[in-house]
Protein backbone atom coordinates (compact mmCIF):
# COMPACT_ATOMS: atom_id res chain seq x y z
CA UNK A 1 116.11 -68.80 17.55
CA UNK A 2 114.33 -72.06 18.18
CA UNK A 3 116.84 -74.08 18.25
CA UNK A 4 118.84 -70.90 21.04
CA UNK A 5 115.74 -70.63 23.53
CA UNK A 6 115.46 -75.09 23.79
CA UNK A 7 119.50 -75.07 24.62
CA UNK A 8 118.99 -72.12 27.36
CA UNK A 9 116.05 -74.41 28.48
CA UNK A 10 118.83 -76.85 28.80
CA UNK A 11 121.77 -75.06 30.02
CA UNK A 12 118.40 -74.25 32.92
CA UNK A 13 117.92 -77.81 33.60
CA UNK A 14 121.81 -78.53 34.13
CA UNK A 15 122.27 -75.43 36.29
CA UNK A 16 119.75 -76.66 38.47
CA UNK A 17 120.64 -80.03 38.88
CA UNK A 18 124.20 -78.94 39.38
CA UNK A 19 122.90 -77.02 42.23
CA UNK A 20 121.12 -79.89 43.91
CA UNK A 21 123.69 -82.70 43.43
CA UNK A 22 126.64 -80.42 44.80
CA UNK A 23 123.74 -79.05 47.60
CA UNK A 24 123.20 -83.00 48.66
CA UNK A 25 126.68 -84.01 48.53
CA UNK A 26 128.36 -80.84 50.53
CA UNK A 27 125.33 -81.65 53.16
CA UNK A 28 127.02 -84.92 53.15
CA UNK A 29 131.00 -83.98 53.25
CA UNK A 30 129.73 -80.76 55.51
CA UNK A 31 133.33 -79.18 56.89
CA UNK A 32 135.24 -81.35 54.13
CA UNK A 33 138.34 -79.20 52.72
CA UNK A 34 138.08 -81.02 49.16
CA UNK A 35 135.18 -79.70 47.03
CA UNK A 36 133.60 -82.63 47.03
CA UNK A 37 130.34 -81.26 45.07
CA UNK A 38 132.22 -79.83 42.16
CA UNK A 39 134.18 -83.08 42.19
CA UNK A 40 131.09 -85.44 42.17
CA UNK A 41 129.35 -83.21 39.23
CA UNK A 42 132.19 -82.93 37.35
CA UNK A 43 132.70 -86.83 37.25
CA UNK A 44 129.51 -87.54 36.50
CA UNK A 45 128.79 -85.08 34.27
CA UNK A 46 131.88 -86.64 32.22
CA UNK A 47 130.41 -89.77 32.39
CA UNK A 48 127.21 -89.22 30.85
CA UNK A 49 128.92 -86.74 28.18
CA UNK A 50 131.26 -89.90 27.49
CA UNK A 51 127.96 -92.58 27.30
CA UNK A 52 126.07 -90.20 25.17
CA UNK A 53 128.85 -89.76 22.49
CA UNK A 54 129.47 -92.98 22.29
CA UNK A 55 125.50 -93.87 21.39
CA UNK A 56 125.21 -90.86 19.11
CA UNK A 57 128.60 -92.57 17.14
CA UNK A 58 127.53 -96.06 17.49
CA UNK A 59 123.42 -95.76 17.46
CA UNK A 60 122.93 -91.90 15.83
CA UNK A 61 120.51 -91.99 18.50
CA UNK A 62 120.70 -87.97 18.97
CA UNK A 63 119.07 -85.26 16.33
CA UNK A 64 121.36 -82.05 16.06
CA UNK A 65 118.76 -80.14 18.09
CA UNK A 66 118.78 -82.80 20.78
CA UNK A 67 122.21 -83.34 20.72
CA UNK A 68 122.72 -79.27 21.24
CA UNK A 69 120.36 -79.32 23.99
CA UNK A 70 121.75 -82.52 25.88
CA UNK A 71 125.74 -81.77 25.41
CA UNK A 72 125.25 -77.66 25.37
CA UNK A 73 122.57 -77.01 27.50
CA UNK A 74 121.62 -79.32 30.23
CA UNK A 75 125.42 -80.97 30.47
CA UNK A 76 127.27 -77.57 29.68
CA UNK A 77 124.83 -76.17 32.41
CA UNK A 78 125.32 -79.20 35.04
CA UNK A 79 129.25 -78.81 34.50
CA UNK A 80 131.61 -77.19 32.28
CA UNK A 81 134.05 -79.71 32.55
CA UNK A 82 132.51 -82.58 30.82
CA UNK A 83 131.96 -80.27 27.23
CA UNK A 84 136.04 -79.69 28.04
CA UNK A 85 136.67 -83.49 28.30
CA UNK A 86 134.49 -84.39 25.44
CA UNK A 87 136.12 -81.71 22.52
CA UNK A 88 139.07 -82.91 24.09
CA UNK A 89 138.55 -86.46 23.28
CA UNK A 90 136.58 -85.46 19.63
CA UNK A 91 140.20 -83.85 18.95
CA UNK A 92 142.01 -87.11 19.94
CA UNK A 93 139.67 -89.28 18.24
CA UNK A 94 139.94 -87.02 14.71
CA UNK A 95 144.15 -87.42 14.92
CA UNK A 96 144.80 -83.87 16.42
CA UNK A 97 146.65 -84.94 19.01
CA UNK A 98 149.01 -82.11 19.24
CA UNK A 99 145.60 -79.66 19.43
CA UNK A 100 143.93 -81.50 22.39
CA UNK A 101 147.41 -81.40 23.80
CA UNK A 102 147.51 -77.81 23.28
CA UNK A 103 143.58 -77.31 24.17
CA UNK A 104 144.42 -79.18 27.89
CA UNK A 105 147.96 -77.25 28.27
CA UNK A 106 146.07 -74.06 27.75
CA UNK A 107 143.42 -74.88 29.77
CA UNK A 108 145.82 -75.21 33.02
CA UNK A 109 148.17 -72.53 31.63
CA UNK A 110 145.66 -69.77 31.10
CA UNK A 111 142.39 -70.20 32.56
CA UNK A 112 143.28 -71.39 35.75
CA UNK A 113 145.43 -68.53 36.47
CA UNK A 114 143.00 -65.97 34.83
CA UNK A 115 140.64 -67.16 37.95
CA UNK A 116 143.83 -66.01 40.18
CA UNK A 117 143.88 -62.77 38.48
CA UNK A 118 140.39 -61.42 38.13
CA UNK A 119 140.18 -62.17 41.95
CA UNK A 120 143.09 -60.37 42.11
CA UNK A 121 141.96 -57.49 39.85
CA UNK A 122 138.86 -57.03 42.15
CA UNK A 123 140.68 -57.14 45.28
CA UNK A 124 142.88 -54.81 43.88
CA UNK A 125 139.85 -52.08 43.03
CA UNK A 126 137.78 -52.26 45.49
CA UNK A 127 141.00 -51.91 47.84
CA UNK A 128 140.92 -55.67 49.56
């Protein structure tokens, strides 16, 4: 339970700053058609995931609890995207390349349409 409530603590953190680096950058790119925000978090938010695996492989610098709060909460809160690009790499790295094939296909395949249809779903109840 400990270990549940410091990763929501986290997943607080990340949320927040995810909210104020996409607020300062779409202040920035105000009017821009490219989500520049999302873009800018989601790159950066790879890049740390990216720097912090590599010190917890090379340095074990990161306890489990830490490490669940870092990659889970505050980084799964700031973006989404880097925990996808980092199990993506951990399946690459452990030989499985025909999984994190399969994990990125499905990604594109499935999820990005399933956005398409539960807009879709609710436009089609509430009659818009």
């Amino acid at each position: 339970m400990r270990q549940f409530l410091f990763v929501a603590f986290g997943g607080f953190i990340g949320t927040a700053l995810r909210f104020g680096v996409s607020g300062i950058i779409a202040r920035t790119r105000a009017g821009a058609a490219f989500p520049f925000g999302t873009f800018t978090v989601n790159l950066l938010g790879c890049l740390v995931i990216g720097a912090l695996a590599a010190l917890v492989d090379l340095r074990g610098i990161l306890t489990g609890t830490s490490r669940a709060v870092i990659f889970i909460g505050v980084l799964g809160g700031f973006t989404t995207f880097s925990s996808f690009g980092y199990e993506t790499l951990q399946l690459v790295k452990g030989g499985q390349m025909l999984l994190a094939g399969t994990f990125v296909i499905m990604q594109f395949v499935l999820c990005l349409p399933a956005v398409w249809l539960g807009d879709l779903a609710v436009r089609a109840l509430l009659g818009r």
